[in-house]
N, C-alpha and C. Protein backbone atom coordinates (compact mmCIF):
# COMPACT_ATOMS: atom_id res chain seq x y z
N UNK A 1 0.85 -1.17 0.00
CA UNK A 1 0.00 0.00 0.00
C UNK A 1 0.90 1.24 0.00
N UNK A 2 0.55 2.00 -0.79
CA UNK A 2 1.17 3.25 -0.99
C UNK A 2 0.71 4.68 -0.87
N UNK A 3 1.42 5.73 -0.80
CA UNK A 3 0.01 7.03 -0.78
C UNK A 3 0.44 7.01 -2.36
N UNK A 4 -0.61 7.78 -2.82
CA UNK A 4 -0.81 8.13 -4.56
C UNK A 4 0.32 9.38 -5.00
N UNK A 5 -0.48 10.36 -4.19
CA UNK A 5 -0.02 11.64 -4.56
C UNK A 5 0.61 13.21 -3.38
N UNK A 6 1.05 14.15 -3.75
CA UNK A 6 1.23 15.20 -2.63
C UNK A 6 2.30 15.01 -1.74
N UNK A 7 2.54 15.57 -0.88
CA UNK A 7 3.68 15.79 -0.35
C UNK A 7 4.53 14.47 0.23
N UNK A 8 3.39 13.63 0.17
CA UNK A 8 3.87 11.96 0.78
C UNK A 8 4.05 11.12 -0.68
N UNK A 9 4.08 11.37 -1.62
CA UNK A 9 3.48 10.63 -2.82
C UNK A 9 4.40 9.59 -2.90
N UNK A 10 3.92 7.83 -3.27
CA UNK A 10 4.94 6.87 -3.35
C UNK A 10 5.59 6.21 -2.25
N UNK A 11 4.99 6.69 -1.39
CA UNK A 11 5.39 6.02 0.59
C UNK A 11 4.78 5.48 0.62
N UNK A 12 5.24 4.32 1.64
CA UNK A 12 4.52 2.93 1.33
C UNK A 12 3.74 3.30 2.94
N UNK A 13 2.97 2.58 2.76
CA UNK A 13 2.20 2.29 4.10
C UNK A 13 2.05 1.03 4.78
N UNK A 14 1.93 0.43 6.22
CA UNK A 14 1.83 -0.77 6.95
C UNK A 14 0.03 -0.69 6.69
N UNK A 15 -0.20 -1.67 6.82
CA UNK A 15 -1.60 -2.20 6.99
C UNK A 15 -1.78 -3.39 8.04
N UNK A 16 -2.59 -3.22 8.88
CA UNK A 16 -2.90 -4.31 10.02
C UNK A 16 -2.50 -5.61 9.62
N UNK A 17 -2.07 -6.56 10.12
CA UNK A 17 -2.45 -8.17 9.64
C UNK A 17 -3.61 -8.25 9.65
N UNK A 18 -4.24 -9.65 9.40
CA UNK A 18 -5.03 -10.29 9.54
C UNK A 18 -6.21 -9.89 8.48
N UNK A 19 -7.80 -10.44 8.93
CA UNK A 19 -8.54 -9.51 7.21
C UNK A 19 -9.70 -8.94 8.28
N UNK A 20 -9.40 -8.57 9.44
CA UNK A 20 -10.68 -7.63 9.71
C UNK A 20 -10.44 -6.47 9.41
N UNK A 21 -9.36 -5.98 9.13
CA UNK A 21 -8.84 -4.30 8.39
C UNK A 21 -8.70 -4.48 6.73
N UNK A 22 -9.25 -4.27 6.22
CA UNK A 22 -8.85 -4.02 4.97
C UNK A 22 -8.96 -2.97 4.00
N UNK A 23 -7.79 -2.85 3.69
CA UNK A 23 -7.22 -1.17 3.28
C UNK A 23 -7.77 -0.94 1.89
N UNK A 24 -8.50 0.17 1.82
CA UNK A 24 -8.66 0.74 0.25
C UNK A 24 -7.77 0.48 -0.63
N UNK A 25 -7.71 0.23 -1.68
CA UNK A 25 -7.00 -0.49 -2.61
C UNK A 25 -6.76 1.02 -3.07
N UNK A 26 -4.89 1.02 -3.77
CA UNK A 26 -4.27 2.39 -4.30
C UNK A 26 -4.91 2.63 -5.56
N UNK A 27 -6.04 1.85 -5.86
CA UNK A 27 -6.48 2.52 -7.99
C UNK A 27 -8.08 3.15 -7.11
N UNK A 28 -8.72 2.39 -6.11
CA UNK A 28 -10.20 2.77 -5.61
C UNK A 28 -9.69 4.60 -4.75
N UNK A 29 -8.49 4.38 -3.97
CA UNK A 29 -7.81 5.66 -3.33
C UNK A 29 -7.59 6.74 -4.54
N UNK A 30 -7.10 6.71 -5.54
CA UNK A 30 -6.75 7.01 -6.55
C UNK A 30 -7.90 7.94 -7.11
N UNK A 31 -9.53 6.88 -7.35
CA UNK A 31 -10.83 7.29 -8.07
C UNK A 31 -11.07 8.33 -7.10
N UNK A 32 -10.88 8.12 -5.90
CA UNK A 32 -11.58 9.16 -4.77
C UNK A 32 -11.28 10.31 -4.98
N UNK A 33 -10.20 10.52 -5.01
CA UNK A 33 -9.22 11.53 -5.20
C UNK A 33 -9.31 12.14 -6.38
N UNK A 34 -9.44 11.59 -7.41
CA UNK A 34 -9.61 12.22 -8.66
C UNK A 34 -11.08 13.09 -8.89
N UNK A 35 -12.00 12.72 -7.72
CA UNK A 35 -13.50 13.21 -7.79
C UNK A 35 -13.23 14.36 -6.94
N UNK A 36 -12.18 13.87 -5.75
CA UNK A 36 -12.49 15.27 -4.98
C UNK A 36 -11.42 16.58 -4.71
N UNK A 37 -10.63 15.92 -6.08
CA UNK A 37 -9.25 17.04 -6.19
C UNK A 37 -9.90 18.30 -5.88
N UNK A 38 -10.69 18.95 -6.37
CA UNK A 38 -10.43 20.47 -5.96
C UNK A 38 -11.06 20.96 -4.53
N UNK A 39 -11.83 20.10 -3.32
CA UNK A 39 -12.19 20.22 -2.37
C UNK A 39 -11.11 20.38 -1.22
N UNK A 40 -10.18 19.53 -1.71
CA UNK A 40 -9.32 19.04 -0.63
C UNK A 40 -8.49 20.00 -0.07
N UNK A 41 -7.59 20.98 -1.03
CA UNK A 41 -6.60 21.51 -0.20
C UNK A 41 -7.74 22.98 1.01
N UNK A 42 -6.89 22.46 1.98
CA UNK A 42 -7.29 23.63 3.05
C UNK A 42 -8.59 22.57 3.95
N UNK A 43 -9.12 21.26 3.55
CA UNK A 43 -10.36 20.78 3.90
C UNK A 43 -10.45 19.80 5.45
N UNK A 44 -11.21 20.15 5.65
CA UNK A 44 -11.18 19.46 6.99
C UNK A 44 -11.90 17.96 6.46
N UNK A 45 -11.35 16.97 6.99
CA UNK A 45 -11.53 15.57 6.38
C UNK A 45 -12.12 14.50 7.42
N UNK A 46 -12.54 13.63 7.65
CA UNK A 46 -13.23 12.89 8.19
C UNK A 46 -12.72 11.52 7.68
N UNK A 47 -12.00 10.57 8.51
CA UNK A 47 -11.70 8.96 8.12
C UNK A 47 -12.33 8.17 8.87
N UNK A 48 -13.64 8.03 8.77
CA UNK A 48 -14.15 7.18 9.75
C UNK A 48 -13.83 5.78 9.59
N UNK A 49 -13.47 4.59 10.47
CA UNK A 49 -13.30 3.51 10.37
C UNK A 49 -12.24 3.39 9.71
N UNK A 50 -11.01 4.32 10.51
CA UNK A 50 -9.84 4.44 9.71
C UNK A 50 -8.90 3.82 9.30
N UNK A 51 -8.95 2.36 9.72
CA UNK A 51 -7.92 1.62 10.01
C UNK A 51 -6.57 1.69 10.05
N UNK A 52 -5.90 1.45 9.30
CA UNK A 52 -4.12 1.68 9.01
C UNK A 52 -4.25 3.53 8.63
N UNK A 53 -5.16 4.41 8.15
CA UNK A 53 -4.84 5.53 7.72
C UNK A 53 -4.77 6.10 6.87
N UNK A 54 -5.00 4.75 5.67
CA UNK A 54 -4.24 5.45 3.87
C UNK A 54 -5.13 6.17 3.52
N UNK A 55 -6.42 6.47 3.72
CA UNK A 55 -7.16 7.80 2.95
C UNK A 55 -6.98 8.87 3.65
N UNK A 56 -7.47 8.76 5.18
CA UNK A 56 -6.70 10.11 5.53
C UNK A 56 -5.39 10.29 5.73
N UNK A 57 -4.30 10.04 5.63
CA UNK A 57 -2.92 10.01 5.30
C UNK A 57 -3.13 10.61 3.77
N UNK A 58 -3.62 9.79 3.00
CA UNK A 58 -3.91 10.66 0.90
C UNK A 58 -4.43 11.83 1.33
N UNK A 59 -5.39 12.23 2.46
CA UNK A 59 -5.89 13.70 2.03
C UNK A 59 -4.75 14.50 2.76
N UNK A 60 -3.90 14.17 3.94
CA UNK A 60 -3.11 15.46 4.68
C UNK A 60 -2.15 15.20 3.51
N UNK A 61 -1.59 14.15 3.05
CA UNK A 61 -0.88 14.28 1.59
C UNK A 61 -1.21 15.32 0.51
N UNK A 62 -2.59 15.45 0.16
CA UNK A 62 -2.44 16.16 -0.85
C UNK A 62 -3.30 17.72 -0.70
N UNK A 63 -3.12 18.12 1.01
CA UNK A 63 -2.95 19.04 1.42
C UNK A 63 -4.46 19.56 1.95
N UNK A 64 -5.05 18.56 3.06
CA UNK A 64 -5.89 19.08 3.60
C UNK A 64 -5.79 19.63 5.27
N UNK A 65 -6.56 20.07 5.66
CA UNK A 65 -6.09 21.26 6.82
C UNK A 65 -5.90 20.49 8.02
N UNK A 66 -6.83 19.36 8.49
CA UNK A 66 -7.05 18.85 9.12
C UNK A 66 -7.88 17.51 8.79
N UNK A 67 -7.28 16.28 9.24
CA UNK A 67 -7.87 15.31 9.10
C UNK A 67 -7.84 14.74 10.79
N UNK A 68 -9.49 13.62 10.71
CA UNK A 68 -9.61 13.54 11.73
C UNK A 68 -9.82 11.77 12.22
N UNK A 69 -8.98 11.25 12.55
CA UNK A 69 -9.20 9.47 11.96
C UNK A 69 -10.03 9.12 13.15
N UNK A 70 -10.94 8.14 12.90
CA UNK A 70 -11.41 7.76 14.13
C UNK A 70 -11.81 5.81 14.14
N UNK A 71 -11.02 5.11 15.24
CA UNK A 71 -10.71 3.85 14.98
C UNK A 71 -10.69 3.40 16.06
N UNK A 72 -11.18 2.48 16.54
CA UNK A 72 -11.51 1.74 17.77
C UNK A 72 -10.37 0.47 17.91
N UNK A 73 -10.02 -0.36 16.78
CA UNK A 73 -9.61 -1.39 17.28
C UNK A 73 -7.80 -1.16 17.29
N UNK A 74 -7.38 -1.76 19.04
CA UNK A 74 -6.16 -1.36 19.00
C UNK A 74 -5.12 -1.87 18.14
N UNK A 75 -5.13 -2.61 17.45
CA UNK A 75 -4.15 -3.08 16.49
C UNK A 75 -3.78 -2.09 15.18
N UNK A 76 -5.44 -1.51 14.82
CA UNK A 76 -5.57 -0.56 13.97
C UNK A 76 -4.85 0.93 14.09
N UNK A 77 -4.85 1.26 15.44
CA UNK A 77 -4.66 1.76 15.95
C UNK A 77 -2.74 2.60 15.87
N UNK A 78 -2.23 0.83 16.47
CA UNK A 78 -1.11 1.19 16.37
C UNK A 78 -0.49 1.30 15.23
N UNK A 79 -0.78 0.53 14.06
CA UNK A 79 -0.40 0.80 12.52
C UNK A 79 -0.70 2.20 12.15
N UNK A 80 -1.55 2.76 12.77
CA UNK A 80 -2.38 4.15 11.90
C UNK A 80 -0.84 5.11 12.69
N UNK A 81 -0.61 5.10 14.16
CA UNK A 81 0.16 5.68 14.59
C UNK A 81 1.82 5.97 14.10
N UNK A 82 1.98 4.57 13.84
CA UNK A 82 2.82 4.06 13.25
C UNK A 82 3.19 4.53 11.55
N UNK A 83 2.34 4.87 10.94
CA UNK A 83 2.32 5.14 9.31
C UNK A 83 2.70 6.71 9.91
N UNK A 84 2.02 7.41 10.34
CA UNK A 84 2.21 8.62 11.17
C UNK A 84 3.41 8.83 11.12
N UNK A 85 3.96 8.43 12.25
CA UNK A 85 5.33 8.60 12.91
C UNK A 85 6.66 8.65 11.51
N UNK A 86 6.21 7.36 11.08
CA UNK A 86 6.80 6.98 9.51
C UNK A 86 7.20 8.07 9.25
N UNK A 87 5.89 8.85 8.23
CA UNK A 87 6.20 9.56 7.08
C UNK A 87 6.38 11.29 8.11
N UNK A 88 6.57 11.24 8.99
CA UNK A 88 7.06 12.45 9.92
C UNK A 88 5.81 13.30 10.34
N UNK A 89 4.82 12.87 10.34
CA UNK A 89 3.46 13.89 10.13
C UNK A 89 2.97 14.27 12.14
N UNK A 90 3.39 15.21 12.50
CA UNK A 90 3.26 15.33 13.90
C UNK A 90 1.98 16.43 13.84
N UNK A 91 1.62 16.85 12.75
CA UNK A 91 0.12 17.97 13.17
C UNK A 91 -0.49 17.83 12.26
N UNK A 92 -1.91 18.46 12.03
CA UNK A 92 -2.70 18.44 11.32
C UNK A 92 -3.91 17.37 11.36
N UNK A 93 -3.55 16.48 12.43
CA UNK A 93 -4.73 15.65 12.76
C UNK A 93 -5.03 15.34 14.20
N UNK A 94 -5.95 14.60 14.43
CA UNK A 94 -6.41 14.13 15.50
C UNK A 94 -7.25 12.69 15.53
N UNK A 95 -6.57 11.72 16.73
CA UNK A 95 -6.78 10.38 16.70
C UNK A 95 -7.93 10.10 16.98
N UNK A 96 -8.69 9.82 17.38
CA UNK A 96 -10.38 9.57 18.47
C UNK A 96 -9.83 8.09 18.31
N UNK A 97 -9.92 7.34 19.33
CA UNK A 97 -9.97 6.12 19.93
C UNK A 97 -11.04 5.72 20.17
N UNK A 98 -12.27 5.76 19.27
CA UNK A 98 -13.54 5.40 19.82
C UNK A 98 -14.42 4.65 18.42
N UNK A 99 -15.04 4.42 19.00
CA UNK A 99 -16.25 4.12 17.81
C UNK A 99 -16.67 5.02 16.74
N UNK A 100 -17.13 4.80 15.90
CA UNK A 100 -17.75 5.98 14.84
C UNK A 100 -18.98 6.47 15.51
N UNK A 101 -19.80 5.56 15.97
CA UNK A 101 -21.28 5.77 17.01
C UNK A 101 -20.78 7.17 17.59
N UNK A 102 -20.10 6.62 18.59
CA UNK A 102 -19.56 7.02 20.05
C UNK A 102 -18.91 8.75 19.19
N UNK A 103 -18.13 8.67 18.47
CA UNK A 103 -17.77 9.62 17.77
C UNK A 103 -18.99 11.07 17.58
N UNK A 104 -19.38 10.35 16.58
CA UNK A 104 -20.25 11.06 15.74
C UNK A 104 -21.52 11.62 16.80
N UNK A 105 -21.95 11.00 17.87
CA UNK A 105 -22.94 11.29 19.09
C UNK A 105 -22.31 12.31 19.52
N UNK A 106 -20.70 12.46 20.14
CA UNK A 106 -20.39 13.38 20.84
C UNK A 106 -20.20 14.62 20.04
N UNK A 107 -20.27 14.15 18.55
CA UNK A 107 -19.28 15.58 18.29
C UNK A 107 -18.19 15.92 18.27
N UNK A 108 -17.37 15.79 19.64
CA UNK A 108 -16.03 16.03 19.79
C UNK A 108 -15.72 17.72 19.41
N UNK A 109 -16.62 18.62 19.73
CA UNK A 109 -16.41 19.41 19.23
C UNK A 109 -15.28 19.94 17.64
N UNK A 110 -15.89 19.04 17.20
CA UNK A 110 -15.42 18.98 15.47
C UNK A 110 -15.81 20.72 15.03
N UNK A 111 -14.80 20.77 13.78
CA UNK A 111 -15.43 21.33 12.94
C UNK A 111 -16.19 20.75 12.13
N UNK A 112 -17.13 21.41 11.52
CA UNK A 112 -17.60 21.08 10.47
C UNK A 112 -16.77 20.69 9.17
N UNK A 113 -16.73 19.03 8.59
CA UNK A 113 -15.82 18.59 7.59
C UNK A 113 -16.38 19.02 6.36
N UNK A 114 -15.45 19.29 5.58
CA UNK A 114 -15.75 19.27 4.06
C UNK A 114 -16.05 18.00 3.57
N UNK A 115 -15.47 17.03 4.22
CA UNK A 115 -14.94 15.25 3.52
C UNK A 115 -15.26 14.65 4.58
N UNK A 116 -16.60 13.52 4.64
CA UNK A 116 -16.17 12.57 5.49
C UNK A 116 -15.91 10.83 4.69
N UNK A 117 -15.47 10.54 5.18
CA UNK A 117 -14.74 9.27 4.18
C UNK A 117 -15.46 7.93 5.32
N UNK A 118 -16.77 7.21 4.72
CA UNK A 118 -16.51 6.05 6.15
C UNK A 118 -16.10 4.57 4.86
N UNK A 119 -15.67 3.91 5.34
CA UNK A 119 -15.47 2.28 4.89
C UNK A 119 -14.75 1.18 6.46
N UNK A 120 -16.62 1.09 6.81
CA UNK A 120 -16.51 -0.31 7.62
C UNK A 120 -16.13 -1.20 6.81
N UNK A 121 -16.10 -2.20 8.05
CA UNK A 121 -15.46 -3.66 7.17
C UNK A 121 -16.75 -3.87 6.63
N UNK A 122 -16.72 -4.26 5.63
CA UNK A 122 -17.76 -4.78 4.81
C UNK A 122 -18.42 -5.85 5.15
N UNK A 123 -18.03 -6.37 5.70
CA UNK A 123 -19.40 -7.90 6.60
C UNK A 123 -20.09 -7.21 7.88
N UNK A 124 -19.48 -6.01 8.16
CA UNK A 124 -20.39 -5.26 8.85
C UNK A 124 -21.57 -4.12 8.71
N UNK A 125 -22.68 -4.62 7.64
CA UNK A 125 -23.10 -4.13 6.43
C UNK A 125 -24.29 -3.16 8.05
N UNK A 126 -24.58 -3.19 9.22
CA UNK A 126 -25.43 -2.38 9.82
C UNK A 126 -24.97 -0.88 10.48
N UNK A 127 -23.32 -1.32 10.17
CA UNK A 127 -22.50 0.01 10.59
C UNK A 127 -22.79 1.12 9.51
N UNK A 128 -23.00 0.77 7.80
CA UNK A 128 -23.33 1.99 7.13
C UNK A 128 -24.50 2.55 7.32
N UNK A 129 -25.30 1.79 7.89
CA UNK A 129 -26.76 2.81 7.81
C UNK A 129 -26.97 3.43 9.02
N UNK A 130 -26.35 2.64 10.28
CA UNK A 130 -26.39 3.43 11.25
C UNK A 130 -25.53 4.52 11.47
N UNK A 131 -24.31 4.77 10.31
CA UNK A 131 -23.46 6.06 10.63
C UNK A 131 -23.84 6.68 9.62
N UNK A 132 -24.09 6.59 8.45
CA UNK A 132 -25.24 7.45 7.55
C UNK A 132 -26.44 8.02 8.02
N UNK A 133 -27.20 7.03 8.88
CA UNK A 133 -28.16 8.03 9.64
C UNK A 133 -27.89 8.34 10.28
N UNK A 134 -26.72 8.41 11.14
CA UNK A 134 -26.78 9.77 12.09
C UNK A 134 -26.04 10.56 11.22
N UNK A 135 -25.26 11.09 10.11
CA UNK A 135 -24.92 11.94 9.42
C UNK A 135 -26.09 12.77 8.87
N UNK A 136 -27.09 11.93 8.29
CA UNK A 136 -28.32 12.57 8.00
C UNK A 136 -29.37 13.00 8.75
N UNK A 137 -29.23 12.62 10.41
CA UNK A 137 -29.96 13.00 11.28
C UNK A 137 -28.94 13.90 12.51
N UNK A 138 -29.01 13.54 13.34
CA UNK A 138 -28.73 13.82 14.92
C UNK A 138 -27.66 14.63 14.19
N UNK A 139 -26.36 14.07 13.81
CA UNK A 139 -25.30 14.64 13.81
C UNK A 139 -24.75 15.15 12.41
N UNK A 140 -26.11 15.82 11.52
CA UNK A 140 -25.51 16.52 10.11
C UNK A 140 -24.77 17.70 10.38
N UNK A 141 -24.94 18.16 11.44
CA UNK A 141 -24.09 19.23 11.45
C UNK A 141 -22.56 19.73 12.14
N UNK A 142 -22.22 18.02 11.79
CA UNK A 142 -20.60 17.78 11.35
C UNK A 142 -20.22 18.02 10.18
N UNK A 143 -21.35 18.26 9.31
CA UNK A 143 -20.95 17.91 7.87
C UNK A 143 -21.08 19.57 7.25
N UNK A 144 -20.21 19.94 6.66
CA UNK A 144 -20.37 21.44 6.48
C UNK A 144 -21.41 21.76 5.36
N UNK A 145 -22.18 23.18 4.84
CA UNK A 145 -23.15 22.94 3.97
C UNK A 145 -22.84 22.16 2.64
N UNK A 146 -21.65 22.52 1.95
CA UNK A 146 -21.79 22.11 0.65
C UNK A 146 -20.86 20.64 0.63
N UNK A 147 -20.67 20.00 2.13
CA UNK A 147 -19.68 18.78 2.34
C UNK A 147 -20.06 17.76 1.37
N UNK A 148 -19.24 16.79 1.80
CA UNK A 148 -19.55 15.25 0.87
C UNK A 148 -19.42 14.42 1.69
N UNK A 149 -20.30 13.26 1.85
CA UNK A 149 -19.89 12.28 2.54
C UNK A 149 -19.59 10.87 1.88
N UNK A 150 -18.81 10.69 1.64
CA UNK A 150 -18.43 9.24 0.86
C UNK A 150 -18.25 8.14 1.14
N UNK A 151 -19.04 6.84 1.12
CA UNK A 151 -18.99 5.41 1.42
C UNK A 151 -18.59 4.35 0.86
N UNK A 152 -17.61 3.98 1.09
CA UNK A 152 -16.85 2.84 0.06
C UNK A 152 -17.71 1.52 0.87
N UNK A 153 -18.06 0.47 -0.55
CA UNK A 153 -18.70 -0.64 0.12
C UNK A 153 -18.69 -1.26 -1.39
N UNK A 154 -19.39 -2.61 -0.75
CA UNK A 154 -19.53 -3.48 -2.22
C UNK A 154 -19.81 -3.34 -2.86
N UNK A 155 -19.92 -2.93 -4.29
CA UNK A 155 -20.62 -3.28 -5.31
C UNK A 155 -21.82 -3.67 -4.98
N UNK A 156 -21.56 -5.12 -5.00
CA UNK A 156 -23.30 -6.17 -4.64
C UNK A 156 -23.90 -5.40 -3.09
N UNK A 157 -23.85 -4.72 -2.65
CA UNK A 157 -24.41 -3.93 -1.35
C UNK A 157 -24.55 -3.02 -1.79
N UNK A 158 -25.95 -2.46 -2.17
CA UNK A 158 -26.39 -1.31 -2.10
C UNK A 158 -26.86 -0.58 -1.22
N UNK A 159 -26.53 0.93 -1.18
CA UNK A 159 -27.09 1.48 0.12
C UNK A 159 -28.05 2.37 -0.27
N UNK A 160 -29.12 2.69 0.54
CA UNK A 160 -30.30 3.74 0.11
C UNK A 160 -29.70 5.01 -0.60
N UNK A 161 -30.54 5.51 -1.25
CA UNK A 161 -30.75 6.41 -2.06
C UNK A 161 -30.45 8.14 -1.27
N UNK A 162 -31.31 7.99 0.23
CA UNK A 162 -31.36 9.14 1.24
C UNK A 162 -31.34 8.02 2.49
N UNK A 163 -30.57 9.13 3.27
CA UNK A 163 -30.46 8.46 4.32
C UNK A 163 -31.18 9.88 5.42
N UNK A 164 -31.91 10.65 6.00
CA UNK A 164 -32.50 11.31 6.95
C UNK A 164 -32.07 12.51 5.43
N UNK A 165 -31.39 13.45 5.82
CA UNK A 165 -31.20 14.90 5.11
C UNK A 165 -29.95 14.34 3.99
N UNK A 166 -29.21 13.08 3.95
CA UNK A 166 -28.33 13.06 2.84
C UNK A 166 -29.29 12.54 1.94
N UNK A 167 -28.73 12.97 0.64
CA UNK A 167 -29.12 12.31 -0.98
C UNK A 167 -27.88 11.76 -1.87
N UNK A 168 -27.98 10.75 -1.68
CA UNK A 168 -26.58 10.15 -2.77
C UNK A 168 -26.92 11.08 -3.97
N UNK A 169 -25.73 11.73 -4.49
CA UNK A 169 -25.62 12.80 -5.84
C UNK A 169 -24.66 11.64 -6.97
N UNK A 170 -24.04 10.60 -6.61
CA UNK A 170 -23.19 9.81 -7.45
C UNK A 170 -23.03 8.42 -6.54
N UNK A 171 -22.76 7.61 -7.74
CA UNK A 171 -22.13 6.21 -7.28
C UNK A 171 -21.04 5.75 -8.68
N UNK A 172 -19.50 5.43 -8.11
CA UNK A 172 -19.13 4.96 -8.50
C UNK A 172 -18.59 3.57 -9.07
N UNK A 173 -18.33 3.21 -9.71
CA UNK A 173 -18.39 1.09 -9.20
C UNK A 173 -16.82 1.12 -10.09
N UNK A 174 -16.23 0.13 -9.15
CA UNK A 174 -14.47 -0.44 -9.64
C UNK A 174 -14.65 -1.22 -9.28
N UNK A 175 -14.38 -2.68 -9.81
CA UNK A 175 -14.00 -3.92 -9.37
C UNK A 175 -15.15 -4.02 -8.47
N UNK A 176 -14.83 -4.90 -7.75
CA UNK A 176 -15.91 -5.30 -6.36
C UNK A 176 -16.02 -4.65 -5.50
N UNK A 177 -15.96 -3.00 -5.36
CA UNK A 177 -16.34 -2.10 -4.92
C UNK A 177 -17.08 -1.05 -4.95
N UNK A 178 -17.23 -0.09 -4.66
CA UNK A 178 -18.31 1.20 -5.13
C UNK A 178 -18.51 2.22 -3.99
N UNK A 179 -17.93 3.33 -4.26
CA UNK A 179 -18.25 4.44 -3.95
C UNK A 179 -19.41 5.38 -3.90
N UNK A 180 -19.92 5.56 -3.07
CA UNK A 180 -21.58 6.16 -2.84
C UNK A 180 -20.75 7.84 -2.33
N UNK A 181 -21.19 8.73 -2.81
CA UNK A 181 -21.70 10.32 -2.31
C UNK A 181 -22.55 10.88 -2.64
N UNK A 182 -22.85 11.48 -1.25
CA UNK A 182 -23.77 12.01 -0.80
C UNK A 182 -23.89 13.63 -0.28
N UNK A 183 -24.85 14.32 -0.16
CA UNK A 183 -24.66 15.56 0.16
C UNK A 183 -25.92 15.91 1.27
N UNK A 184 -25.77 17.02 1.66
CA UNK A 184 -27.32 18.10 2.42
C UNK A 184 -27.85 17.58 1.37
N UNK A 185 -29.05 17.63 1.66
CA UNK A 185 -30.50 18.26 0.93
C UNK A 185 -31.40 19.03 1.92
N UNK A 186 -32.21 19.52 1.23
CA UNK A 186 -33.06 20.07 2.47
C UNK A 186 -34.25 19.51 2.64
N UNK A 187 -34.53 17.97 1.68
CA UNK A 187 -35.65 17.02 2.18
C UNK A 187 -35.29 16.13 3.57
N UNK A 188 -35.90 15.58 3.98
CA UNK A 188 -35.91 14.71 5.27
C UNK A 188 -36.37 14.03 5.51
């Protein structure tokens, strides 16, 4: 695993053992990036279910203000720290050691993100709708007005259309994956 592009470009990255982490693939990292090149620099970013780091690691790479990873399991944990330390990156983010739930309930006195990025593990298909609806409910106003929220998931898993105040605006499909974004609306 590698970052793509920006000030890290071509650094390799650690990824957890085992297969309950599994890292965005560098061509699916790649598509993301190519959709949300002109958002990013200056953007406050969101990695929910961050595991090892490589998307938010790609966005403080290719120059966003603040990224904010948030990852519960300690193994994940220490790799994400670890890729960190690596490529020299001592500011511009912040760890949360918690759940995405637990996260997204408190707030954490966040700013409001331009980018939030979630990809649960994919056999954990009740984590997207329950962190999509609270993006679209309780807690949209993490999400700044004209933000994006983006869900990497299967292909063969489709996710609703609206989730409370989001409206998927695009879906992408690569390989056995697919990218869902979403935005405000002002239906509900």
């Amino acid at each position: 695993m590698r970052i793509i592009s920006g000030t890290f470009g071509s650094r390799r990255l650690a990824a957890p053992p085992g297969l309950e982490t599994r890292p965005t693939s560098d061509r699916l990292r790649e598509t993301l990036f190519n959709v949300v090149a002109r958002r990013i620099q200056g953007a406050q970013f969101a990695d929910l279910y961050a595991g090892s780091g490589a998307v938010g690691i790609e966005a403080l790479s290719r120059g966003a203000a603040l990224v904010a990873f948030v990852e519960r399991a300690p193994l994940a944990l220490m790799v994400l720290r670890a890729n960190l330390q690596g490529l020299g990156v001592h500011e511009g983010f912040r760890i949360h050691a918690s759940s995405v739930k637990a996260f997204l309930q408190r707030g954490n006195d966040a700013p409001p993100f331009d980018l939030i990025f979630l990809d649960p593990p994919y056999d954990a298909a009740r984590e997207y709708a329950t962190t999509l609806d609270l993006l679209g409910g309780d807690a949209h106003g993490l999400l700044a007005p004209q933000g994006l929220v983006i869900a990497e998931h299967r292909k063969k898993d489709e996710l609703e259309e609206n989730y409370g105040l989001l409206a998927r605006t695009r879906l992408l499909e690569q390989g056995d994956a697919a990218l869902s974004f979403y935005c405000l609306s002002a239906k509900g």
